[in-house]
PDB file of N, CA and C in Angstrom:
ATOM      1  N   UNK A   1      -3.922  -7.883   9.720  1.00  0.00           N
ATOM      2  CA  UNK A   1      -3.221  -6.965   8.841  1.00  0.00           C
ATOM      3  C   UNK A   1      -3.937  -5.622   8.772  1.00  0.00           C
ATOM      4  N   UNK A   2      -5.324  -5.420   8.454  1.00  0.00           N
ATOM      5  CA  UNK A   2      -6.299  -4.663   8.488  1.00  0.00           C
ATOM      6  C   UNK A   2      -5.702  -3.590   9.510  1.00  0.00           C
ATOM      7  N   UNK A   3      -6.020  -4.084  10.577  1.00  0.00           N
ATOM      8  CA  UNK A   3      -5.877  -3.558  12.172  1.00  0.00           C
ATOM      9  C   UNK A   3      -4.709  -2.819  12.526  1.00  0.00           C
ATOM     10  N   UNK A   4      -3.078  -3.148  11.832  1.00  0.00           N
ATOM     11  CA  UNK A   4      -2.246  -2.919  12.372  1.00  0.00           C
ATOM     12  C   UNK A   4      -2.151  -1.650  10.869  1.00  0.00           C
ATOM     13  N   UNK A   5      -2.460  -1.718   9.884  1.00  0.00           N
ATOM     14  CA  UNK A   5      -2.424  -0.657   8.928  1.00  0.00           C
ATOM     15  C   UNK A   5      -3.520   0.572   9.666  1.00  0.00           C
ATOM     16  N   UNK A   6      -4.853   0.493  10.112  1.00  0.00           N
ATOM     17  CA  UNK A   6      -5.315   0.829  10.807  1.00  0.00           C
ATOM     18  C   UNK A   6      -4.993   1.851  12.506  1.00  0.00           C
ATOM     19  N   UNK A   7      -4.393   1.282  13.052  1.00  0.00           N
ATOM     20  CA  UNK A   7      -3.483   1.670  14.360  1.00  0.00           C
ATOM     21  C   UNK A   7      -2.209   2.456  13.629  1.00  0.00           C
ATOM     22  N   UNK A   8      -1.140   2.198  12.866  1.00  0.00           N
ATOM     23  CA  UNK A   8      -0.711   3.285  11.891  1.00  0.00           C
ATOM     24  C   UNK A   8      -0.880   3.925  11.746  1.00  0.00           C
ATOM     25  N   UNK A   9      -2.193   4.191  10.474  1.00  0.00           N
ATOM     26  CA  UNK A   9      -3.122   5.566  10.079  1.00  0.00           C
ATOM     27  C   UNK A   9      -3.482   6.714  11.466  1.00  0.00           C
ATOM     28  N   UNK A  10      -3.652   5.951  12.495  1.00  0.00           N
ATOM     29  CA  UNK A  10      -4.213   6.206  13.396  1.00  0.00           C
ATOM     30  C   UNK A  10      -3.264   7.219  14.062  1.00  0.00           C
ATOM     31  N   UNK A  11      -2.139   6.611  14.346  1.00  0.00           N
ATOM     32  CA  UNK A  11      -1.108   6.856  15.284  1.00  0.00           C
ATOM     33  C   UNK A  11      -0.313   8.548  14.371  1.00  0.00           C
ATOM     34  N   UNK A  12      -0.294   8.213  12.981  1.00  0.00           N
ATOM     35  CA  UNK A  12       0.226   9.168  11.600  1.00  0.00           C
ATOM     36  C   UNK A  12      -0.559  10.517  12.119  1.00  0.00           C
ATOM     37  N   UNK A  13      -1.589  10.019  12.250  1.00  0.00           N
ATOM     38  CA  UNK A  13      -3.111  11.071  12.348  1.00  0.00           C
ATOM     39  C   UNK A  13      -2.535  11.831  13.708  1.00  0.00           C
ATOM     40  N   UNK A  14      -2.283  11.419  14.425  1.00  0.00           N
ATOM     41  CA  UNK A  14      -2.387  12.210  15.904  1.00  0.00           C
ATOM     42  C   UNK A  14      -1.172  12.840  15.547  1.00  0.00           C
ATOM     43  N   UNK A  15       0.286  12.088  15.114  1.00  0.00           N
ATOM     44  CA  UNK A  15       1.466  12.863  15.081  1.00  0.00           C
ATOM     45  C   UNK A  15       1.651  14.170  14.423  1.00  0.00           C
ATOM     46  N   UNK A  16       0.815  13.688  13.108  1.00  0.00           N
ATOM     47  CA  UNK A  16       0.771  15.173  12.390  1.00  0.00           C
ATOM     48  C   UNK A  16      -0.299  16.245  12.875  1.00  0.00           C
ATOM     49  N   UNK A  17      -1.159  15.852  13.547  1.00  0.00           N
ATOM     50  CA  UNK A  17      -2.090  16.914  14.402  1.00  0.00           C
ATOM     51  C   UNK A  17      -0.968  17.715  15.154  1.00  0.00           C
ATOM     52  N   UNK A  18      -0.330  17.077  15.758  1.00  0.00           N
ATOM     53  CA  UNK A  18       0.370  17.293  17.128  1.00  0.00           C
ATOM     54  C   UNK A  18       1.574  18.043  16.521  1.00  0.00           C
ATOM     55  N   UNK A  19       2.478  18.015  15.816  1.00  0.00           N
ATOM     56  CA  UNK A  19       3.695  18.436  15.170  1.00  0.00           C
ATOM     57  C   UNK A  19       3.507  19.496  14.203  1.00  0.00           C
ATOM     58  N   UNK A  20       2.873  19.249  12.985  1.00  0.00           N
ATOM     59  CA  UNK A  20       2.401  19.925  11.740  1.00  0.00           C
ATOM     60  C   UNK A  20       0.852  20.833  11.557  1.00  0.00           C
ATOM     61  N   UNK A  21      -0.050  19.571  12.235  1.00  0.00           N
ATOM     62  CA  UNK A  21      -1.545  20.187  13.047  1.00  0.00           C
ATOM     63  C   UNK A  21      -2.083  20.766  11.999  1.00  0.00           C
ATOM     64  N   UNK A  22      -3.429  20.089  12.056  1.00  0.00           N
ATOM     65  CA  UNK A  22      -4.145  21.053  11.228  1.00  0.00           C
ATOM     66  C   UNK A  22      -5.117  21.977  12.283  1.00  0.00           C
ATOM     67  N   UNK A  23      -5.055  22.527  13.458  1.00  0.00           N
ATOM     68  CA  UNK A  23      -4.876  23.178  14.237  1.00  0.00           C
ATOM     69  C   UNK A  23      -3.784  23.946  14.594  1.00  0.00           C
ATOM     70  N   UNK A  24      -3.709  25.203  13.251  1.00  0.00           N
ATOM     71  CA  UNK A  24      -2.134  25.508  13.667  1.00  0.00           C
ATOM     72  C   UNK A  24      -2.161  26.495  14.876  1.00  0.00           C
ATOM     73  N   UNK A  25      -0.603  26.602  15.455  1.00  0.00           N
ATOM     74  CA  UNK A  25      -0.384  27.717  16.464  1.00  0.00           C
ATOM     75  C   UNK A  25      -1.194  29.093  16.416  1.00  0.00           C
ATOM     76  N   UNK A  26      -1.494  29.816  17.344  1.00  0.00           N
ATOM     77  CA  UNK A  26      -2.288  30.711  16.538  1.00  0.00           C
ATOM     78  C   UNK A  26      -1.463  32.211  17.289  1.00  0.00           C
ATOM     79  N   UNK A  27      -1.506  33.408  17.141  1.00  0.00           N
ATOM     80  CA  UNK A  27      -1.161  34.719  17.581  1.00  0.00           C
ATOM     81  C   UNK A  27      -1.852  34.865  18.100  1.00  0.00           C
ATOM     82  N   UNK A  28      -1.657  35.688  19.487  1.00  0.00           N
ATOM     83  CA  UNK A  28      -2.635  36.888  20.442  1.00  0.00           C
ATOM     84  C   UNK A  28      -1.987  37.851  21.037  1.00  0.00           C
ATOM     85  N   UNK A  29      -2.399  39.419  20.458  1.00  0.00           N
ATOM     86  CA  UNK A  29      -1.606  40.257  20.339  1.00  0.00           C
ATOM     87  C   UNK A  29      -2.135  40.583  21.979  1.00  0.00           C
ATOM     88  N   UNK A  30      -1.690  40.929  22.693  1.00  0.00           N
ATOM     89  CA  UNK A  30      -1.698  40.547  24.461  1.00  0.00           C
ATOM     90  C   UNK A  30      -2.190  42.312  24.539  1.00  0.00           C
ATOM     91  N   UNK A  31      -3.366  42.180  25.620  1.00  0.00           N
ATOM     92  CA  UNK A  31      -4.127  43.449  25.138  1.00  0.00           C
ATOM     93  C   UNK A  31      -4.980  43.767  24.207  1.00  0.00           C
ATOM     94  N   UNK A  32      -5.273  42.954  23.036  1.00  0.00           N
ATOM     95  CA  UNK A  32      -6.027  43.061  21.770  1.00  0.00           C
ATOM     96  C   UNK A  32      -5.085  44.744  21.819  1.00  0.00           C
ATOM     97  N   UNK A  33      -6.418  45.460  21.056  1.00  0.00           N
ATOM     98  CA  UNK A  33      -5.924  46.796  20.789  1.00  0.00           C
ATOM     99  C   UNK A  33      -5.365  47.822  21.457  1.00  0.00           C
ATOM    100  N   UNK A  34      -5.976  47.410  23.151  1.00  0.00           N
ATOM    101  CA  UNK A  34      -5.234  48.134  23.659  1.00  0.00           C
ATOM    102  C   UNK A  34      -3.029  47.813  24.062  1.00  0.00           C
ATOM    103  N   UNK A  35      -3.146  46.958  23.386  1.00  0.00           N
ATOM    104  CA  UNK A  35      -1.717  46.604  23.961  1.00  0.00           C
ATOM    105  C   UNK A  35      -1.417  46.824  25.180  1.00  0.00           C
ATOM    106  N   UNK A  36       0.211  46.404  25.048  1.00  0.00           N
ATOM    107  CA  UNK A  36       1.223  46.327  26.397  1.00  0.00           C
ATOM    108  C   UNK A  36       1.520  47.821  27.346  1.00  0.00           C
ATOM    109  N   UNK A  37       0.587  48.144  28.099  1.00  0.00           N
ATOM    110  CA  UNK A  37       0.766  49.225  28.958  1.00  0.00           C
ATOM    111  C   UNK A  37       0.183  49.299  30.378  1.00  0.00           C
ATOM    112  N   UNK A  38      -0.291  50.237  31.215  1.00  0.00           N
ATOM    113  CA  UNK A  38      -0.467  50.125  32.613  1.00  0.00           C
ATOM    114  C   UNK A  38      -1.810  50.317  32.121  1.00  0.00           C
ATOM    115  N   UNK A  39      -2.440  49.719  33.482  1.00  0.00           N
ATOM    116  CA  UNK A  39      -3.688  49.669  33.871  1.00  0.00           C
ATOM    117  C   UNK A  39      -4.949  49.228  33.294  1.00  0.00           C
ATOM    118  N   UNK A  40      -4.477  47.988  32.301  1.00  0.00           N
ATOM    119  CA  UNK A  40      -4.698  47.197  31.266  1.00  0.00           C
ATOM    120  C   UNK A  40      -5.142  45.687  32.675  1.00  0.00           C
ATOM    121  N   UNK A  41      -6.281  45.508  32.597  1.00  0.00           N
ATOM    122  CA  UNK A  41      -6.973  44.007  32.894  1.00  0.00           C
ATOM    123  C   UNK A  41      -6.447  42.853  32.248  1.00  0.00           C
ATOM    124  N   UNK A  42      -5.039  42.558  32.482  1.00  0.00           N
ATOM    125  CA  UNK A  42      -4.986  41.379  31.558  1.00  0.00           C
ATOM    126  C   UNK A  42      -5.342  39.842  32.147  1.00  0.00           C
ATOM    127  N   UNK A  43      -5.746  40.029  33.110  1.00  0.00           N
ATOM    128  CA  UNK A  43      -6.323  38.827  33.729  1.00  0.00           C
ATOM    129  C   UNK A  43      -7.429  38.474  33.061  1.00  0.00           C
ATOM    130  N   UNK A  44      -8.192  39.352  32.926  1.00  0.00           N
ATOM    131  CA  UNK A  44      -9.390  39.247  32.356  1.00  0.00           C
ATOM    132  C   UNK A  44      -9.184  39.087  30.670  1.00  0.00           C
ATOM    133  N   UNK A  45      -7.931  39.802  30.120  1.00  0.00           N
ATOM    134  CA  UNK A  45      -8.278  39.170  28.982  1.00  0.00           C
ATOM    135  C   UNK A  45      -8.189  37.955  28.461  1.00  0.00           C
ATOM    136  N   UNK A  46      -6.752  37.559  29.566  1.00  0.00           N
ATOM    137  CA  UNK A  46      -6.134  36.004  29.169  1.00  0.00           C
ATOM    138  C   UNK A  46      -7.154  34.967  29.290  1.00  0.00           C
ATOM    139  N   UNK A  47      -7.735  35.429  30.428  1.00  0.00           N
ATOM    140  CA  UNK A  47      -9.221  34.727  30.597  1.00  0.00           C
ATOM    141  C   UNK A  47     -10.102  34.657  29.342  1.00  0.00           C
ATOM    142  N   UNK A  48     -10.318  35.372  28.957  1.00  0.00           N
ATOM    143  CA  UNK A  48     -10.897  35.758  27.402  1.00  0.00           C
ATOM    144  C   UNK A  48     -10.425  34.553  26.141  1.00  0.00           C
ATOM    145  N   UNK A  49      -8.898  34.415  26.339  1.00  0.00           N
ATOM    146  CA  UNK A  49      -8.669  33.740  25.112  1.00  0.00           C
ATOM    147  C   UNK A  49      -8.505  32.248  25.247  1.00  0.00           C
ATOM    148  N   UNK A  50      -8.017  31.149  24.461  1.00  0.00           N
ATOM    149  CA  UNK A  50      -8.107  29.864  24.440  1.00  0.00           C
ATOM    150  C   UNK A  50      -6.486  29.754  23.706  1.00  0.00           C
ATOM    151  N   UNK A  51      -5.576  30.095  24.632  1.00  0.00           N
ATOM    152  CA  UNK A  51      -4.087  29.829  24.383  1.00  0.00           C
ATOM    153  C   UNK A  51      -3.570  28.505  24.710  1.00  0.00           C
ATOM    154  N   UNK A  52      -3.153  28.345  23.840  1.00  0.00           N
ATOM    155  CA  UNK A  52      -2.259  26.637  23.701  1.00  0.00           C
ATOM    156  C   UNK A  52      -0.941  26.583  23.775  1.00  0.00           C
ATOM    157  N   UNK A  53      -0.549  25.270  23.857  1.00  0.00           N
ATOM    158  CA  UNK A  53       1.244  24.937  23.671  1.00  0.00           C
ATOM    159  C   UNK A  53       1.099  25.176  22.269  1.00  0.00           C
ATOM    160  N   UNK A  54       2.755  25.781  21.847  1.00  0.00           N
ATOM    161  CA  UNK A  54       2.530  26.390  20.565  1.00  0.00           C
ATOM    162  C   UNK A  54       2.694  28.093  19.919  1.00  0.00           C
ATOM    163  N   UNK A  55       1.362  28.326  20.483  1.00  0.00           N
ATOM    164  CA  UNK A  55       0.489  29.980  20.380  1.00  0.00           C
ATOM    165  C   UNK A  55       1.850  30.629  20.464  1.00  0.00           C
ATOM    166  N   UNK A  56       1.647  32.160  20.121  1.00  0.00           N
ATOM    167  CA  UNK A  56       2.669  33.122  20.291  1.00  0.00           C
ATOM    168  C   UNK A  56       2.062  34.043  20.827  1.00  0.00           C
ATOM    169  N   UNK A  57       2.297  35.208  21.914  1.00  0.00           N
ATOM    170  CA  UNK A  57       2.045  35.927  22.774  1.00  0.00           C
ATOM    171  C   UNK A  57       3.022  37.346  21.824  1.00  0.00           C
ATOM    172  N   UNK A  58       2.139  38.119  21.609  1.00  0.00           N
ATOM    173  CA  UNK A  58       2.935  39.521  20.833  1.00  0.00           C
ATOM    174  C   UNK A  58       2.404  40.389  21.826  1.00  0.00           C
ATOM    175  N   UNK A  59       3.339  41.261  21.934  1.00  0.00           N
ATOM    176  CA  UNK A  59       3.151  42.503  23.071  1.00  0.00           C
ATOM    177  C   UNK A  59       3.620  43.993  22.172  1.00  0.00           C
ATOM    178  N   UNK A  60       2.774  44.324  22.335  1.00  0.00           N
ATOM    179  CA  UNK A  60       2.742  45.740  21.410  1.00  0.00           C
ATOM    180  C   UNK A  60       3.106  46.968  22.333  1.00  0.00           C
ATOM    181  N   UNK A  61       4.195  47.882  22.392  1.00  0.00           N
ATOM    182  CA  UNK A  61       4.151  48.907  23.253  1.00  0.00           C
ATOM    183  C   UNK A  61       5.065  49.972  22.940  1.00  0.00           C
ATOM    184  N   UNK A  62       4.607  50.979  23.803  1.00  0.00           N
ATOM    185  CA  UNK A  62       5.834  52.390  23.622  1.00  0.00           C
ATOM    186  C   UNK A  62       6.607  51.991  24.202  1.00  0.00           C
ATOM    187  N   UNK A  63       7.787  51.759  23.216  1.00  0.00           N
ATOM    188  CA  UNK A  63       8.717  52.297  24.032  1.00  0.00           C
ATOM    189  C   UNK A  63      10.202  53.438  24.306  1.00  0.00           C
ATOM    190  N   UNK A  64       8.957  54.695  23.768  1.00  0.00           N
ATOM    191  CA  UNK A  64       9.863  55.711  24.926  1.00  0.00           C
ATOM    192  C   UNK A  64       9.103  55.764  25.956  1.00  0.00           C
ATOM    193  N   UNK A  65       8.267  54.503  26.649  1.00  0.00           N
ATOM    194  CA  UNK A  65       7.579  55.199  27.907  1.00  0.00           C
ATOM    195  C   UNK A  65       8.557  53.920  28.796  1.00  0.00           C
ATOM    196  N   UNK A  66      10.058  53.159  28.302  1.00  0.00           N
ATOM    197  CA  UNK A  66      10.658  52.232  28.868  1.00  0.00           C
ATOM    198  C   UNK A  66       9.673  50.862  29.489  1.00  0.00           C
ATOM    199  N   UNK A  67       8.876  50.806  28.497  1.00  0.00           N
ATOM    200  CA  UNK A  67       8.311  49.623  29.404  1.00  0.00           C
ATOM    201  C   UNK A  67       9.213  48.263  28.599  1.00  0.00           C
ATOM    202  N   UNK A  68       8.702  46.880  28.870  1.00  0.00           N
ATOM    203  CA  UNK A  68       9.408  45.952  28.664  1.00  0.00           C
ATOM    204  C   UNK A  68       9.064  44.929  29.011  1.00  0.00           C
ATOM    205  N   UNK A  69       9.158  43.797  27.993  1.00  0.00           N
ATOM    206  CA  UNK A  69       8.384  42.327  28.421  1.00  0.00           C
ATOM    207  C   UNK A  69       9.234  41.094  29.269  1.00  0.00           C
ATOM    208  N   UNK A  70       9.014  40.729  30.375  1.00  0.00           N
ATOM    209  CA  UNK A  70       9.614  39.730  30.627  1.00  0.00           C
ATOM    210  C   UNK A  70       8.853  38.777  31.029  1.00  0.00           C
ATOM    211  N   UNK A  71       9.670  37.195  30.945  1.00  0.00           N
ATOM    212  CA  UNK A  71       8.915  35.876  31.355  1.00  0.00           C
ATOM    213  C   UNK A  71       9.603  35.456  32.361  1.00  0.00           C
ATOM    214  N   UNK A  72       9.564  34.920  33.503  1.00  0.00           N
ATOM    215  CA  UNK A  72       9.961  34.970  34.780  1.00  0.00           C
ATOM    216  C   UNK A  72       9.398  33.841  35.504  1.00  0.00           C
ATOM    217  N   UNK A  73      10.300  33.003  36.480  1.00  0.00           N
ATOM    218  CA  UNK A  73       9.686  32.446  37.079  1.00  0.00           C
ATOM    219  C   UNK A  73       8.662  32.752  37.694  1.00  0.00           C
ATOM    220  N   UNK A  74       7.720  31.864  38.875  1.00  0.00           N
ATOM    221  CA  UNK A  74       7.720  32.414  39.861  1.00  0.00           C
ATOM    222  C   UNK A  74       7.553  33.117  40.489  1.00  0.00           C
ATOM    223  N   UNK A  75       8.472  32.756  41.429  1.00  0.00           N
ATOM    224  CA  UNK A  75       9.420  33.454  42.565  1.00  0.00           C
ATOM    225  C   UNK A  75       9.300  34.964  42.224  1.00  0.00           C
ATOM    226  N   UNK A  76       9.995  35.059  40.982  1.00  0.00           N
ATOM    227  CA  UNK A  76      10.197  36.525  40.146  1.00  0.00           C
ATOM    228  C   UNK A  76       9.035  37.852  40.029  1.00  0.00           C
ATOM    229  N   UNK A  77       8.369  36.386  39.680  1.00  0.00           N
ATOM    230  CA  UNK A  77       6.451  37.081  39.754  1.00  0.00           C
ATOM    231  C   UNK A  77       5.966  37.812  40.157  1.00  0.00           C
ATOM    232  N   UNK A  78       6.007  36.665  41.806  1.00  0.00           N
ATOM    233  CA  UNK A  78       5.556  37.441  42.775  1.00  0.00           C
ATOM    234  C   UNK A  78       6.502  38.309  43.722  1.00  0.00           C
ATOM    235  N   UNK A  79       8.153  38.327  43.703  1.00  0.00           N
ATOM    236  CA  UNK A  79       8.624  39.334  44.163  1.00  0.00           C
ATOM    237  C   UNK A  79       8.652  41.103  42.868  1.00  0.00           C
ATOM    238  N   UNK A  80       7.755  40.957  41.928  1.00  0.00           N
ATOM    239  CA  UNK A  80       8.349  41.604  40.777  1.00  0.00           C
ATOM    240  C   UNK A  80       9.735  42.051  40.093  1.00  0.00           C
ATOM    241  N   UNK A  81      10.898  40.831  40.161  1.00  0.00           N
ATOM    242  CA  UNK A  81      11.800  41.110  39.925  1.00  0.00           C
ATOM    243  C   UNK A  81      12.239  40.470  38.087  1.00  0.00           C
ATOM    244  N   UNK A  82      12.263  41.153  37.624  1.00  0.00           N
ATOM    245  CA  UNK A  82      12.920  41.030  36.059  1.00  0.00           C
ATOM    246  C   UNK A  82      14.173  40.536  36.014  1.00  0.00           C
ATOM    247  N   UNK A  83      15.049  40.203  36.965  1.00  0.00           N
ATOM    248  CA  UNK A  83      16.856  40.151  36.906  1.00  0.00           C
ATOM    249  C   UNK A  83      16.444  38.662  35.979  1.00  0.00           C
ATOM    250  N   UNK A  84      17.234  37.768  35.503  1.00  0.00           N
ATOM    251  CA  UNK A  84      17.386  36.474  35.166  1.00  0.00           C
ATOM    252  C   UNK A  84      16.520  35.944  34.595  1.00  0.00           C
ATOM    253  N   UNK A  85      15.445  37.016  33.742  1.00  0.00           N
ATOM    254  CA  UNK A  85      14.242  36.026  33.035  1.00  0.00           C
ATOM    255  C   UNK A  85      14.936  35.262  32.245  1.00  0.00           C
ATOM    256  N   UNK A  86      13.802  34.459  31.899  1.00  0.00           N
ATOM    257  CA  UNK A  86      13.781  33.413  30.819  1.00  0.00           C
ATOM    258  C   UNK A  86      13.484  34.444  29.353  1.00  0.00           C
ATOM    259  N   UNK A  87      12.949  35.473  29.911  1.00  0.00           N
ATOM    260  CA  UNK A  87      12.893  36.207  28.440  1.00  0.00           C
ATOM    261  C   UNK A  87      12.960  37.366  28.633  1.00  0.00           C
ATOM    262  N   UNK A  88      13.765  38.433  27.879  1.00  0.00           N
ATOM    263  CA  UNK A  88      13.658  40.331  28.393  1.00  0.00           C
ATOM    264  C   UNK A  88      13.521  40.977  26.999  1.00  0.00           C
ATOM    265  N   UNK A  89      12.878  41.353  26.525  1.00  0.00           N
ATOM    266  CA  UNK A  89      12.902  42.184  25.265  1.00  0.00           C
ATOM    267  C   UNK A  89      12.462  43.512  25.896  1.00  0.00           C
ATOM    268  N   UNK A  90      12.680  44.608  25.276  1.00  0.00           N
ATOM    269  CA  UNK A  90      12.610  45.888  25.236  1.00  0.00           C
ATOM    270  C   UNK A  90      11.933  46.825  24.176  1.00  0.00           C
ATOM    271  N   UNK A  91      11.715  46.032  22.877  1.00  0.00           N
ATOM    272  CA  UNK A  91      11.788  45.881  21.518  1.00  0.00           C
ATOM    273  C   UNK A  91      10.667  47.123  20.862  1.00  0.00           C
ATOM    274  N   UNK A  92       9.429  47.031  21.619  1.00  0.00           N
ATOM    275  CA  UNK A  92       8.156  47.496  21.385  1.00  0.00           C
ATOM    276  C   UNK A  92       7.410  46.367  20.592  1.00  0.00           C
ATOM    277  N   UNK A  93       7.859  45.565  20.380  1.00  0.00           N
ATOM    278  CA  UNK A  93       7.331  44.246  19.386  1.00  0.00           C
ATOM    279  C   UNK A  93       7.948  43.081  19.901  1.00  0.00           C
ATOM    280  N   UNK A  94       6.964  42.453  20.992  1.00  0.00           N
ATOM    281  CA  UNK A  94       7.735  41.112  21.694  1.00  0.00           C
ATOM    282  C   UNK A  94       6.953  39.858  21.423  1.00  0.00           C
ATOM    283  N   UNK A  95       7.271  39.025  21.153  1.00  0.00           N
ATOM    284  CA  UNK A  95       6.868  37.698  20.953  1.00  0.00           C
ATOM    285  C   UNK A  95       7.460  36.888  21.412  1.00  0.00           C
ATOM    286  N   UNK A  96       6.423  35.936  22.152  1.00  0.00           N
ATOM    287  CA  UNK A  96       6.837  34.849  22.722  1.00  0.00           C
ATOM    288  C   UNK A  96       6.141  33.807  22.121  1.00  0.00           C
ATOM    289  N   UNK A  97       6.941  32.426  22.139  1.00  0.00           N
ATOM    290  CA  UNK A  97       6.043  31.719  21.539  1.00  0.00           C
ATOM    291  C   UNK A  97       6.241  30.559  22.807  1.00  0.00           C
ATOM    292  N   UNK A  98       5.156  29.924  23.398  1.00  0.00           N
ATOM    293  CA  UNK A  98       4.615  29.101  24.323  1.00  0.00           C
ATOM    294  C   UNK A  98       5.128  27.757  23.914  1.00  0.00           C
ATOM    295  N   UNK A  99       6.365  27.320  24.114  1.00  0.00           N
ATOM    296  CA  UNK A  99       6.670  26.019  23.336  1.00  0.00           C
ATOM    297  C   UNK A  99       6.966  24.977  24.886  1.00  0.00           C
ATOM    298  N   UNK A 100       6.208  25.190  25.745  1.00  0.00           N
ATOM    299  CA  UNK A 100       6.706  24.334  26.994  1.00  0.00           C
ATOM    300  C   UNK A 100       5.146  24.315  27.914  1.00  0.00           C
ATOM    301  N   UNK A 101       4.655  23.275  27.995  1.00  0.00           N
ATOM    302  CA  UNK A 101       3.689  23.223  28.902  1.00  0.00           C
ATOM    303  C   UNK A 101       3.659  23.263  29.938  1.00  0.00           C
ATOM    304  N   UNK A 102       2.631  24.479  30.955  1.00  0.00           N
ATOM    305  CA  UNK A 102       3.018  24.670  32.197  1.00  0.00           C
ATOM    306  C   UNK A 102       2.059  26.390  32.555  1.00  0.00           C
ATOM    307  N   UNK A 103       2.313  26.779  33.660  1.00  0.00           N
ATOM    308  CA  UNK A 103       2.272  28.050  33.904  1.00  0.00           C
ATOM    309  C   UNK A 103       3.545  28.898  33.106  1.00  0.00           C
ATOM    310  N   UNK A 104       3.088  30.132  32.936  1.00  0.00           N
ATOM    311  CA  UNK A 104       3.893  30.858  32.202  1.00  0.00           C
ATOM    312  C   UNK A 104       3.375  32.735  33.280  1.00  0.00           C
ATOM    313  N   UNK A 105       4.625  33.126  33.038  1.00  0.00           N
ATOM    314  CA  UNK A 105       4.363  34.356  34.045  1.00  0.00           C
ATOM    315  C   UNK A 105       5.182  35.355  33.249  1.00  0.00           C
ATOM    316  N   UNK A 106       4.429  36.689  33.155  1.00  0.00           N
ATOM    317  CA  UNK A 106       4.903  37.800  32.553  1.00  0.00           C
ATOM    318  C   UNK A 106       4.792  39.099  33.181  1.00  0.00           C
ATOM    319  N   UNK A 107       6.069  40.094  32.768  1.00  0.00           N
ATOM    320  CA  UNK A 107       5.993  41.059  33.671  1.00  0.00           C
ATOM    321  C   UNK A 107       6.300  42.326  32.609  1.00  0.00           C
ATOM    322  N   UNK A 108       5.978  43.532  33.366  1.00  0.00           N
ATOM    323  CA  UNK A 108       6.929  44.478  32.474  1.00  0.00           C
ATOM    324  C   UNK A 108       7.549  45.203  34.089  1.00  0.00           C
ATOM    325  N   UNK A 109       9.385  44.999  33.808  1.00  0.00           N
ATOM    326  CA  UNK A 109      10.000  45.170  34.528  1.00  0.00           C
ATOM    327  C   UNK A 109       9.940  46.661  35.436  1.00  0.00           C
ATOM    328  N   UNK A 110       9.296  46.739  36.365  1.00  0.00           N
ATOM    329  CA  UNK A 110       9.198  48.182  37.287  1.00  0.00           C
ATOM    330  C   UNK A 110       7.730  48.155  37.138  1.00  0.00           C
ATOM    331  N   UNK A 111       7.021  47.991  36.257  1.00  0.00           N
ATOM    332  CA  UNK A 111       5.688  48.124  36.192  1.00  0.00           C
ATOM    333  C   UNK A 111       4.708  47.263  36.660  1.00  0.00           C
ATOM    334  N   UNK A 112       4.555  46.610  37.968  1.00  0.00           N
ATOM    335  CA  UNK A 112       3.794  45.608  38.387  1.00  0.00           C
ATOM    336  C   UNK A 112       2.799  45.880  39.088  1.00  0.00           C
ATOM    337  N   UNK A 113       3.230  46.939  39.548  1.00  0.00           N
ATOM    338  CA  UNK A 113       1.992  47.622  40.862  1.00  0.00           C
ATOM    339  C   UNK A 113       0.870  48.773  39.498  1.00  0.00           C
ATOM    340  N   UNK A 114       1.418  48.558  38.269  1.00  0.00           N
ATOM    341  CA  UNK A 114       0.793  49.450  36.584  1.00  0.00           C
ATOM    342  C   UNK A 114       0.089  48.529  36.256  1.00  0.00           C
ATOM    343  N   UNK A 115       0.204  47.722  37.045  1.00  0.00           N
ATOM    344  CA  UNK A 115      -0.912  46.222  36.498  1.00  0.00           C
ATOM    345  C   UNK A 115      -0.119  45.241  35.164  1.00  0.00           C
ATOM    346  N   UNK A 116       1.019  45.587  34.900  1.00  0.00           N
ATOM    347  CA  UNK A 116       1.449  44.740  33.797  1.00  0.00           C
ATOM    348  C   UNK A 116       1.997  44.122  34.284  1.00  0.00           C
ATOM    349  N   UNK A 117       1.225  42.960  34.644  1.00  0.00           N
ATOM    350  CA  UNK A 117       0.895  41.268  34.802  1.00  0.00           C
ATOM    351  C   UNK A 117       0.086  40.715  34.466  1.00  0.00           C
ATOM    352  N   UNK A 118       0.539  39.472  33.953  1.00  0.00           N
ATOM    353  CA  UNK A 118      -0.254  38.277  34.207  1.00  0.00           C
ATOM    354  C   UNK A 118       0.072  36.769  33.928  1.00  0.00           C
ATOM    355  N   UNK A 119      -0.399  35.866  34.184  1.00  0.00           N
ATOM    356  CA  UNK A 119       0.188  34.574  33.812  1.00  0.00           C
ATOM    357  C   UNK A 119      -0.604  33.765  33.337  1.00  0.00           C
ATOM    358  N   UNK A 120      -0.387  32.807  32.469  1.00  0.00           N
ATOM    359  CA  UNK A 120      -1.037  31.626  31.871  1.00  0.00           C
ATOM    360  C   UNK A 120      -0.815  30.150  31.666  1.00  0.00           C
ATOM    361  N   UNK A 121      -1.900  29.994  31.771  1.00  0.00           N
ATOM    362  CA  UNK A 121      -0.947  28.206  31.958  1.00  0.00           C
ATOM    363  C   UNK A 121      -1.732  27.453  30.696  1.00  0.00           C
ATOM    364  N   UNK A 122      -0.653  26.979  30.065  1.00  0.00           N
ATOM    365  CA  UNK A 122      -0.822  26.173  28.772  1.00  0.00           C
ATOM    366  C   UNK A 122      -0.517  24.826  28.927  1.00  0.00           C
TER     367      UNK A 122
END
């Protein structure tokens, strides 16, 4: 009886870690201060952080300078094409939130050879 109240507690414990978490999702404003623009190292920053399934990805930027966030396969990636993302905001205030485990790839549409790329895998 012990054991199986036990394995319960147990099982309660991981679900609510995992769902509710006392590890909650956390923000990373992509760029820290410098934000979403050209010639920004974001390899190196993503490298920098400890992003999870969950996390939200905020992208901070001008935009009268037309830049723009997209999530993209692939394929998309590496041809730098924006048509059919999985995500296009324009907004100057983009958030994504990482709810699928895997590689994740981001672009700002025309701006790839500006260095605004990079990808992460959660």
């Amino acid at each position: 009886m012990a054991s199986s109240t036990l394995k319960f507690m147990a099982l309660f414990l991981i679900l609510f870690d995992v769902g509710m978490g006392w590890g909650l999702a956390a923000e990373h404003t992509v760029g820290d201060q410098l934000g979403w623009r050209p010639l920004v190292n974001y390899y190196s920053w993503v490298r920098s952080k400890s992003i999870k399934l969950g996390d939200t990805l905020v992208f901070n930027y001008d935009t009268s300078k037309d830049y723009s966030v997209a999530e993209v396969t692939q394929y998309k990636f590496i041809a730098c094409n924006a048509t059919d993302a999985k995500f296009f905001d324009k907004s100057g205030n983009s958030r994504v939130t990482l709810s699928e485990a895997g590689q994740h790839y981001f672009m700002a549409e025309g701006h790839c050879f500006d260095q605004m790329v990079f990808s992460v895998l959660v």
